[in-house]
Protein backbone atom coordinates (compact mmCIF):
# COMPACT_ATOMS: atom_id res chain seq x y z
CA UNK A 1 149.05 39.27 182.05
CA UNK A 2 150.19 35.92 182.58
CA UNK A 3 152.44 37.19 185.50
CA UNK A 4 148.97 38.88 187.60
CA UNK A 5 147.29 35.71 186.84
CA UNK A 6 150.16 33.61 188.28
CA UNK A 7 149.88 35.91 191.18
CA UNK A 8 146.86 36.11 191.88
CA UNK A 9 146.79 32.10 191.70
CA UNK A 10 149.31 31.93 194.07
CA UNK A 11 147.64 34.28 196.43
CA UNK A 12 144.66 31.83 197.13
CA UNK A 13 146.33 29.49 197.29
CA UNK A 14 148.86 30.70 200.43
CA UNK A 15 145.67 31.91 202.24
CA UNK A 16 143.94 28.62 201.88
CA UNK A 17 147.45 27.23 203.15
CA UNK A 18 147.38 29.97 206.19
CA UNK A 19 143.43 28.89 206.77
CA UNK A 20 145.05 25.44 207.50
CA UNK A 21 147.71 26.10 209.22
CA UNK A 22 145.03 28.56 211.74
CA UNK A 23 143.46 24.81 213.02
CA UNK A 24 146.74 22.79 213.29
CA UNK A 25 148.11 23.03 216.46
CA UNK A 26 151.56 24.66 216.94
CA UNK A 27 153.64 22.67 216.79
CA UNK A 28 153.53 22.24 213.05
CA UNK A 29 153.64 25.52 212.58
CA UNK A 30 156.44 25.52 211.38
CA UNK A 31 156.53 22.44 209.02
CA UNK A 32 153.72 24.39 207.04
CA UNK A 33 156.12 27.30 206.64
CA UNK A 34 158.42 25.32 204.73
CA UNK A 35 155.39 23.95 202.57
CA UNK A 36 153.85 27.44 201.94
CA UNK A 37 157.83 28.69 201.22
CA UNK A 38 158.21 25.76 198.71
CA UNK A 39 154.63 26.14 197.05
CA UNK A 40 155.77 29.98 196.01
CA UNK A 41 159.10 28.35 195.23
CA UNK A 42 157.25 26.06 192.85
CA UNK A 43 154.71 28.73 191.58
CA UNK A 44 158.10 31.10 190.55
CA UNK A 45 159.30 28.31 188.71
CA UNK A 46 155.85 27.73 186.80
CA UNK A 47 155.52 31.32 185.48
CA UNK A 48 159.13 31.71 184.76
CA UNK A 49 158.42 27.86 182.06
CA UNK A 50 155.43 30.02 180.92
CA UNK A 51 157.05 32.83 180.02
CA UNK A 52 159.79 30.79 178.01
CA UNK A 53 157.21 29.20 176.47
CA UNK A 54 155.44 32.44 175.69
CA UNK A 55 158.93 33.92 174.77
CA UNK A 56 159.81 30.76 172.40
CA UNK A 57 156.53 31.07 170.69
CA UNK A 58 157.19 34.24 169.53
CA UNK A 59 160.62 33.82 168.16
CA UNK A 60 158.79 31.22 166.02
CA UNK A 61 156.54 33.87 164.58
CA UNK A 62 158.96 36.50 163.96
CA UNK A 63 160.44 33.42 162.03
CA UNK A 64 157.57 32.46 160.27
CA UNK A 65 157.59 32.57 156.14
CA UNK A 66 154.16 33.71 156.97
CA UNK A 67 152.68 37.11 158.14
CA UNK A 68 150.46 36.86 161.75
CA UNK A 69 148.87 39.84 163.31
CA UNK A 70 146.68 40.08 166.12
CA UNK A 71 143.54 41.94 166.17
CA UNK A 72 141.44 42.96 169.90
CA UNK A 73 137.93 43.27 169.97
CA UNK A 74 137.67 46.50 168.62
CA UNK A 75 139.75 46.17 165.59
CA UNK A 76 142.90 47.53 166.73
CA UNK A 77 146.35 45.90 165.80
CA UNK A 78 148.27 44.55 168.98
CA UNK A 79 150.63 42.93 167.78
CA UNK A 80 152.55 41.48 163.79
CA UNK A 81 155.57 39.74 162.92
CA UNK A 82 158.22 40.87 161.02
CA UNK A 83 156.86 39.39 157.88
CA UNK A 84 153.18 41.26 158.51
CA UNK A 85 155.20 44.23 158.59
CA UNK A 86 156.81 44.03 155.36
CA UNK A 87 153.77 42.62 153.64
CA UNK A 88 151.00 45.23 154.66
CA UNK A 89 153.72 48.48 154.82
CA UNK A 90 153.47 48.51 159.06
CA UNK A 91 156.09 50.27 160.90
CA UNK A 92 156.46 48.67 164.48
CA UNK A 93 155.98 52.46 165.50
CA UNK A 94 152.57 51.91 164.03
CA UNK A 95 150.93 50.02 166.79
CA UNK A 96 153.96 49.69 170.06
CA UNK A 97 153.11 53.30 171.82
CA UNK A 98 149.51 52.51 171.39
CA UNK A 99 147.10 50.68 169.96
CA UNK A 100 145.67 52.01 166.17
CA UNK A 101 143.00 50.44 164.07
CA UNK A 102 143.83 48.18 161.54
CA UNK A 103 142.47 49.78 158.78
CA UNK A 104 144.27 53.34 159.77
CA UNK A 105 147.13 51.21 159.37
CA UNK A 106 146.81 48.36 156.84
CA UNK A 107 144.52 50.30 154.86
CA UNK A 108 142.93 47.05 153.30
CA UNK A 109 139.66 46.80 153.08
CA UNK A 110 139.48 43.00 152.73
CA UNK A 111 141.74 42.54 155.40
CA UNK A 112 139.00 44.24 157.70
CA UNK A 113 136.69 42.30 156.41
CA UNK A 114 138.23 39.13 157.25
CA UNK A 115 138.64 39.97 160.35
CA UNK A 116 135.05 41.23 161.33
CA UNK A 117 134.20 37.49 158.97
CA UNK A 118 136.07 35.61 161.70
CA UNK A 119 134.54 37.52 164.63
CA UNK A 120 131.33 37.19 164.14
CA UNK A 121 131.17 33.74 163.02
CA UNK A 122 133.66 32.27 165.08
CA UNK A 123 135.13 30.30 162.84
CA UNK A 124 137.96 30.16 161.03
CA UNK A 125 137.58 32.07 157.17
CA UNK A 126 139.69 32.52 154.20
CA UNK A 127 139.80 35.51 151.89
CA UNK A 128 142.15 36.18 148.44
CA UNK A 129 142.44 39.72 147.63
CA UNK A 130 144.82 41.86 145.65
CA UNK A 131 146.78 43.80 148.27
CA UNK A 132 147.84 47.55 146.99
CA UNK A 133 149.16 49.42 149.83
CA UNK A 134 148.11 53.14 150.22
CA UNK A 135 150.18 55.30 152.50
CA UNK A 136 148.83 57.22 155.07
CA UNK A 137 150.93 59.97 154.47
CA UNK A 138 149.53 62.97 152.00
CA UNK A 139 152.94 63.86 151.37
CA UNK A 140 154.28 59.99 149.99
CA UNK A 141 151.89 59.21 147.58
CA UNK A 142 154.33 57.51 145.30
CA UNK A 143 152.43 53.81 144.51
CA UNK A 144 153.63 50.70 145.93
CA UNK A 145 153.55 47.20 144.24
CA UNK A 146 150.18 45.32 144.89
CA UNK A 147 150.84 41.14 145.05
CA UNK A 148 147.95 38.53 145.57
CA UNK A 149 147.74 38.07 149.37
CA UNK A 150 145.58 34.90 151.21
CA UNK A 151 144.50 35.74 154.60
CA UNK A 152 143.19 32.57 157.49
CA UNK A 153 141.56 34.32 160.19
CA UNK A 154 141.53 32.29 163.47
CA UNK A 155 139.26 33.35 166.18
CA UNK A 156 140.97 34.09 169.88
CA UNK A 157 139.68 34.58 173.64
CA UNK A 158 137.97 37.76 174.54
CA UNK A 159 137.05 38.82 171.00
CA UNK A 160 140.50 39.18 169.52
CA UNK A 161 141.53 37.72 166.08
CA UNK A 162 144.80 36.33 164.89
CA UNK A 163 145.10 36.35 161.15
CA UNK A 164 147.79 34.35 159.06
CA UNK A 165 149.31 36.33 155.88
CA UNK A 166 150.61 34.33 153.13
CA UNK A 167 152.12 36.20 149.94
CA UNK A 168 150.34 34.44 146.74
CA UNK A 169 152.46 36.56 143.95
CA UNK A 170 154.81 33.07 143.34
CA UNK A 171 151.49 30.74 143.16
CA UNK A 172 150.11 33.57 140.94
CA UNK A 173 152.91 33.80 138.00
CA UNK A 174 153.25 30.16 138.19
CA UNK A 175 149.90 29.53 137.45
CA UNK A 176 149.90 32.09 134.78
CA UNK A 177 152.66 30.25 133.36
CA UNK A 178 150.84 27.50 133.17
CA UNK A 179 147.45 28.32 131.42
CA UNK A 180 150.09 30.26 128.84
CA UNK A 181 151.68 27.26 127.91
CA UNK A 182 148.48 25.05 127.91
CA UNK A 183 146.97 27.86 125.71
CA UNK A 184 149.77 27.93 123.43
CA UNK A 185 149.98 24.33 122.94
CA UNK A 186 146.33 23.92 122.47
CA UNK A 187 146.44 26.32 119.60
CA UNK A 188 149.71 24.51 118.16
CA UNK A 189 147.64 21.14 118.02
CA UNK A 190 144.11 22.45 117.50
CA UNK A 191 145.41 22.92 113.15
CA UNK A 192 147.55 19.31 112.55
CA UNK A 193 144.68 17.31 114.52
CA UNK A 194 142.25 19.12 111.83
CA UNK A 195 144.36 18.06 109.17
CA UNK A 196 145.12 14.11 110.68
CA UNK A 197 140.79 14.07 110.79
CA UNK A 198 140.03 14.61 107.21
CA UNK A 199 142.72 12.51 106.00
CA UNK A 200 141.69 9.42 108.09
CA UNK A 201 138.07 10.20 106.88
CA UNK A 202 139.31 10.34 103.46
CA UNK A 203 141.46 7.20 103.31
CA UNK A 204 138.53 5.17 105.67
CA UNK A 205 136.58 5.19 102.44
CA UNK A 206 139.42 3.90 100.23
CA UNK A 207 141.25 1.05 102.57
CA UNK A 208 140.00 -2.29 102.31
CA UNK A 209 137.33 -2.98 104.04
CA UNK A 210 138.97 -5.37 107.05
CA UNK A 211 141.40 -2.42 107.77
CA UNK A 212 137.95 -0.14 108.29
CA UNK A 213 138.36 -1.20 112.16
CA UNK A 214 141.65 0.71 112.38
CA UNK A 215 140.55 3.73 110.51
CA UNK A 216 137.46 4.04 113.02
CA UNK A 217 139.90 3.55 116.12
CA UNK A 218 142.33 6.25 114.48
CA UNK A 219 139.26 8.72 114.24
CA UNK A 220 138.13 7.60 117.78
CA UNK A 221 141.64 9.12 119.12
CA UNK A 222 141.42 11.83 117.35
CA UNK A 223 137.87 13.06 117.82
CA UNK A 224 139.34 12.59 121.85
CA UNK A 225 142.30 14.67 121.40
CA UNK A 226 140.28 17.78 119.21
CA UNK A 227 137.66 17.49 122.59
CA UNK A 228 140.81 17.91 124.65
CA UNK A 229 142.38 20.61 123.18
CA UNK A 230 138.72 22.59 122.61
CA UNK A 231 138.29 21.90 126.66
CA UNK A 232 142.01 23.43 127.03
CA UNK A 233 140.71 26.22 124.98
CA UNK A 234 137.76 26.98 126.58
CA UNK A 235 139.71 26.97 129.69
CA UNK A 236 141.92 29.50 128.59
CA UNK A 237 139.11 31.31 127.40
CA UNK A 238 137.58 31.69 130.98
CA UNK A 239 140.47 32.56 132.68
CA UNK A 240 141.34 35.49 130.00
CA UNK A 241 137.95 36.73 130.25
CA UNK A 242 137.58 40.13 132.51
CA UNK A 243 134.02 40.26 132.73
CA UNK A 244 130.45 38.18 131.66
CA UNK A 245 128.06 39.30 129.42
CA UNK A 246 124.88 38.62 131.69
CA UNK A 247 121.75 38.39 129.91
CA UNK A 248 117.88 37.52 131.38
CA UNK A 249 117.81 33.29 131.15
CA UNK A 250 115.67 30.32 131.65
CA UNK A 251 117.89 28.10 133.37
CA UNK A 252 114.84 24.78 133.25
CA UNK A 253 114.91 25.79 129.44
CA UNK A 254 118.79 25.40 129.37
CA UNK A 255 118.92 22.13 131.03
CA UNK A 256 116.23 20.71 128.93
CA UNK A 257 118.00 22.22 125.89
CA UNK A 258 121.75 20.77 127.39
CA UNK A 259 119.88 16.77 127.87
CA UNK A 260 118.13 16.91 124.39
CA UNK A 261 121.85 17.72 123.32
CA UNK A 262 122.98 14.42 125.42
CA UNK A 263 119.44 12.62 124.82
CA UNK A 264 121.09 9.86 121.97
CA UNK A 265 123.91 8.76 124.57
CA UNK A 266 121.57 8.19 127.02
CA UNK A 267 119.21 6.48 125.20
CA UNK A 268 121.78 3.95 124.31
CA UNK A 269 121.65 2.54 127.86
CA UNK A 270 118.27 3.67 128.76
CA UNK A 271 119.07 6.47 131.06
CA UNK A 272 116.57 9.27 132.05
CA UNK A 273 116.20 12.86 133.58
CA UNK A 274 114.38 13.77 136.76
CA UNK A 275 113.68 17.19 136.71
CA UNK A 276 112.35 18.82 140.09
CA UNK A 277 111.65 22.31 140.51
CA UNK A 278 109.96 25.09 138.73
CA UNK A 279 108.71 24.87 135.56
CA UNK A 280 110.31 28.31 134.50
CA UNK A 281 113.62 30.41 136.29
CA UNK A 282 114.88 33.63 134.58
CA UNK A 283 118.08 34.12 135.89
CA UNK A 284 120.95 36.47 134.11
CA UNK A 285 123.56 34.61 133.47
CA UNK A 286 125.59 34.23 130.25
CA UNK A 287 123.95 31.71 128.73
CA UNK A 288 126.74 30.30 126.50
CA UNK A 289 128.67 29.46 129.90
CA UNK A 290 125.64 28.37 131.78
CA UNK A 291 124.48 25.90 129.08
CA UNK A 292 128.31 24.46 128.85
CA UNK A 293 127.98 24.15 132.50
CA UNK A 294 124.60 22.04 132.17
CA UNK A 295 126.26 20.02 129.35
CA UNK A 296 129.14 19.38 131.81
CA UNK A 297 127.23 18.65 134.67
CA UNK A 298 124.48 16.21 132.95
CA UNK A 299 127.38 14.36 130.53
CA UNK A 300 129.37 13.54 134.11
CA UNK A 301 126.56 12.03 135.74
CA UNK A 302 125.92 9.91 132.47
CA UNK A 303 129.18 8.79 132.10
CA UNK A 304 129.27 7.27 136.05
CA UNK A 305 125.35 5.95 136.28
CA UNK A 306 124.65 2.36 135.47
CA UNK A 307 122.59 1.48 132.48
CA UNK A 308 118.62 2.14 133.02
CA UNK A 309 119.00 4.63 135.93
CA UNK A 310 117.88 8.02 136.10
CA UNK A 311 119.85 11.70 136.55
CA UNK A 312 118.14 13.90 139.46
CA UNK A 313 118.34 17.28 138.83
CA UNK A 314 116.71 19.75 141.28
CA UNK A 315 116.11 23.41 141.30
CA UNK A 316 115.03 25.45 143.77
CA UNK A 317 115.44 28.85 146.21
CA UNK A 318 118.32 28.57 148.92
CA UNK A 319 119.94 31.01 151.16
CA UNK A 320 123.35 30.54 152.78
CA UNK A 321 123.99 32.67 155.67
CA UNK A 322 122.36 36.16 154.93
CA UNK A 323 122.30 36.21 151.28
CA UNK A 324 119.59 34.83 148.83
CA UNK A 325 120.25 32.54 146.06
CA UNK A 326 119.24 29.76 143.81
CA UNK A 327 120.72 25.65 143.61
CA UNK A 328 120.95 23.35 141.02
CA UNK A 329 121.37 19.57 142.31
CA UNK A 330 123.09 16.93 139.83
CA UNK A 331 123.40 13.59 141.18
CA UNK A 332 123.27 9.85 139.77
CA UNK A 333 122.87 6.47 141.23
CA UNK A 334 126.37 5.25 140.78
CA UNK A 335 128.81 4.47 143.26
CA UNK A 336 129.68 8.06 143.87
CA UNK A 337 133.39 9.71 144.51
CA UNK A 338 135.43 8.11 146.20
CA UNK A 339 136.71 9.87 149.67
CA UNK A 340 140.40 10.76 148.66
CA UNK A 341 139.11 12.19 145.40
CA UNK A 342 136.71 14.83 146.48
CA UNK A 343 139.34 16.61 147.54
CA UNK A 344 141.01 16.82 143.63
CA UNK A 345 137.05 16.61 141.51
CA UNK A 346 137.94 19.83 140.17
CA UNK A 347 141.31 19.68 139.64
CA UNK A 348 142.61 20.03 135.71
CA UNK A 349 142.93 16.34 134.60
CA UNK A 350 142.38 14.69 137.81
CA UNK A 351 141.37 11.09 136.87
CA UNK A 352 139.97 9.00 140.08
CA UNK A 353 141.58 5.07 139.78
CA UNK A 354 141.34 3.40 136.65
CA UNK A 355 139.96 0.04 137.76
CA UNK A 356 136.66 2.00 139.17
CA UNK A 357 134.17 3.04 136.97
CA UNK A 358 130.90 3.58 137.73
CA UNK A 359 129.12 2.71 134.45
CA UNK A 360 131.30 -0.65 133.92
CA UNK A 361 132.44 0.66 131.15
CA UNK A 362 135.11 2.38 129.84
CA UNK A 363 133.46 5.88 130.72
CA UNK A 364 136.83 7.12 132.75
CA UNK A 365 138.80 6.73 129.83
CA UNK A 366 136.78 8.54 127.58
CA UNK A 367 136.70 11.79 129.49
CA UNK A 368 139.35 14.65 128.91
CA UNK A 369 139.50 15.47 132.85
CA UNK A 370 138.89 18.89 132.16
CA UNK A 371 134.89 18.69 132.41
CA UNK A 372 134.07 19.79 135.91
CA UNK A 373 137.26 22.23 135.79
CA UNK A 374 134.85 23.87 133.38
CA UNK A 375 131.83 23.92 135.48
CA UNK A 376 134.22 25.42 138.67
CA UNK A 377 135.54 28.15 136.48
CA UNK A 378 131.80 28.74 134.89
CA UNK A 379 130.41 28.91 138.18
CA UNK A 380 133.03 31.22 139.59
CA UNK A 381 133.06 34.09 136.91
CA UNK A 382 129.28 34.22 138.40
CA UNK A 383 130.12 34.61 141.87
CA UNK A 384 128.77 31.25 142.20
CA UNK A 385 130.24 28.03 144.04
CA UNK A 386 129.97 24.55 143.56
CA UNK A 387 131.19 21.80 145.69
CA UNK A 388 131.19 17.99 144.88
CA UNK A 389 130.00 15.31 147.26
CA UNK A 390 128.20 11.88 147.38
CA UNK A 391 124.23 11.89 147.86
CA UNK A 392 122.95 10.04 151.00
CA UNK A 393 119.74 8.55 149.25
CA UNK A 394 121.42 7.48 146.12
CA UNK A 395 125.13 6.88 146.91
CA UNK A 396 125.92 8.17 143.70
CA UNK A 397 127.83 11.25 142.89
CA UNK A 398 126.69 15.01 143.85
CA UNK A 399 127.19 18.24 142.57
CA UNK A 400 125.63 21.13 143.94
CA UNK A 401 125.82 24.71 142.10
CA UNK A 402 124.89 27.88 144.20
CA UNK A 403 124.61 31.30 142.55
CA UNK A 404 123.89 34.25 144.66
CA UNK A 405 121.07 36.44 144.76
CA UNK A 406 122.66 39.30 142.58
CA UNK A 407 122.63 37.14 139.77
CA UNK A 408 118.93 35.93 140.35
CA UNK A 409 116.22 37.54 138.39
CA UNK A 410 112.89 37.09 140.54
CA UNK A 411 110.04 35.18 138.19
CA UNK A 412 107.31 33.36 138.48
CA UNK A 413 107.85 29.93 139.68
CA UNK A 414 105.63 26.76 139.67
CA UNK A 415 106.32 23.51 141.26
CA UNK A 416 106.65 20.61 138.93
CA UNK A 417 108.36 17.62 138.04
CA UNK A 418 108.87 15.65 135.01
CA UNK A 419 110.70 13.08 134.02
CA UNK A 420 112.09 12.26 130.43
């Protein structure tokens, strides 16, 4: 291809050369030879650096730790690395004689998706999916192991795709790992920080009464620790748990139930709730998780809003591309995230700097770090996102929960808004 273009390049430009040399007189005739013979001279050399460079970039993707493929218009594979190969189960047979579809060959369903994702928005999408290869052969139907795989699709010229394979089965066990160990040590300290409670409630009532101080700074630590461990729990919990049990609830009732909860904090610096939206939404969603979420979401905006402010919360119907859902809006008047932390809000024990709080107090240090890890993983096992930001109007901090129309019961709906 690049070779015709090259030609074809060169072409014009020798008969616009030739048009010249047809109104010179002839005497320099000849000089023009020598400029037409050292233009093709210089357009050789240009195609032959192209196709080194063409050449070099593909020795770098036969090297890559990653898998590429490349996709045409009309699904069909034109092209993988060696690493595709061995990822997705493609012989180079597969594709070099002629050009297959992807799925004939791959056999992933996700992976097809991705691509036709990538197409039609033309944009670059991810996808995670459990890879378990299938053979196309009747006759080898022995299984094959099935590893995490990520896929980055990257839109091309003319309709073609290029997608980036990366092998997630590393990330996976590590992570696994992880919440094991957390679990197990959670458990481990969940029984002696029991115990360490009821004896420093016990002796607080028998020390004298100028030692009371330490006693009540003893059972402050300790009432921090048991809400660590229960949010390491609850963690744990999530991730362990296959599948929700969904019921029919009303999500305004929840919230009101999850600030009544949260109502003597606030009150202590005369904070409020601004509740817009309708007065009743039936949506099925386990309502143990969904109230913890609402807990979450309305005890992080407390902890970071200045005394005698108010916490927004909004409700209402939103669509995001072509499916139908329902957001819930948390924000505060405080002085929001800071930039290199929205990046890491969800994170397990992320703590933003220490000399920043947005209550002046010593809200940061009373956290666990584990609170909106909660809400991501809540949101999640309901096909839900959520995605952390800082509100234009207010400046403080913004979290906005989506959950998709599957999920979303239709009732009736009245506009209202009240403030408490």
């Amino acid at each position: 291809m690049l070779l015709w273009i090259s030609r074809q390049r060169s072409g014009a430009r020798r008969k616009a050369l030739f048009d010249r040399i047809s109104l010179q007189p002839e005497a320099q005739y000849f000089s023009y030879e020598a400029q037409i013979a050292s233009a093709i001279a210089t357009q050789s050399t240009t195609v032959s650096d192209l196709q080194a460079e063409v050449d070099e970039f593909n020795r770098i993707l036969q090297r890559s730790p990653w898998g590429y493929l490349k996709v045409d218009q009309e699904n069909r594979l034109l092209w993988c690395n060696t690493k595709a190969q061995q990822l997705l189960g493609i012989e180079q047979a597969d594709y070099t004689s002629s050009p297959k579809l992807l799925l004939a060959i791959a056999r992933s369903y996700e992976l097809d998706h991705l691509v036709e994702q990538t197409r039609t928005t033309q944009t670059e999408c991810k996808n995670n999916w459990t890879f378990r290869s299938i053979s196309p052969d009747p006759a080898n139907l022995s299984e094959r192991p099935a590893y995490p795989l990520s896929g980055y699709g990257i839109p091309l010229n003319q309709g073609n795709v290029g997608v980036f394979l990366e092998n997630r089965q590393e990330a996976v066990m590590l992570a696994q790992q992880r919440d094991r160990w957390t679990s197990d040590v959670a458990h481990e300290l969940k029984t002696p920080l029991t115990s360490i409670r009821l004896v420093g409630e016990t002796l607080r009532n028998r020390i004298d009464p100028g030692l009371v101080t330490w006693a009540d700074r003893l059972l402050g630590e300790v009432n921090r620790l048991s809400a660590l461990v229960d949010d390491m729990l609850s963690l744990s919990h999530l991730e362990q748990q296959a599948e929700q049990r969904l019921e029919d609830t009303d999500l305004v009732k929840l919230l009101y139930q999850a600030w009544q909860s949260l109502e003597p904090q606030a009150k202590l610096q005369s904070k409020g709730l601004d509740y817009q939206g309708p007065e009743c939404q039936i949506v099925k969603v386990n309502s143990g998780l969904a109230y913890r979420m609402m807990l979450n979401l309305l005890d992080n905006a407390l902890k970071y809003s200045p005394p005698e402010e108010i916490i927004h919360v909004q409700l209402q119907p939103l669509a995001r591309g072509n499916t139908a859902g329902m957001q819930l809006d948390v924000f505060d008047c405080g002085e929001g995230f800071l930039e290199k932390d929205l990046p890491f809000v969800f994170e397990r024990f992320y703590r933003s700097d220490t000399s920043r709080t947005r209550s002046g107090g010593d809200a940061i240090s009373t956290g666990t770090g584990l609170g909106l890890s909660i809400v991501q993983k809540i949101v999640e096992s309901h096909q839900g996102t959520v995605q952390a930001q800082n509100h234009p109007e207010t400046g403080g901090a913004w979290l906005q929960v989506w959950l998709p129309k599957s999920l979303v019961d239709a009732a009736p709906s009245y506009s209202a808004t009240g403030q408490q």
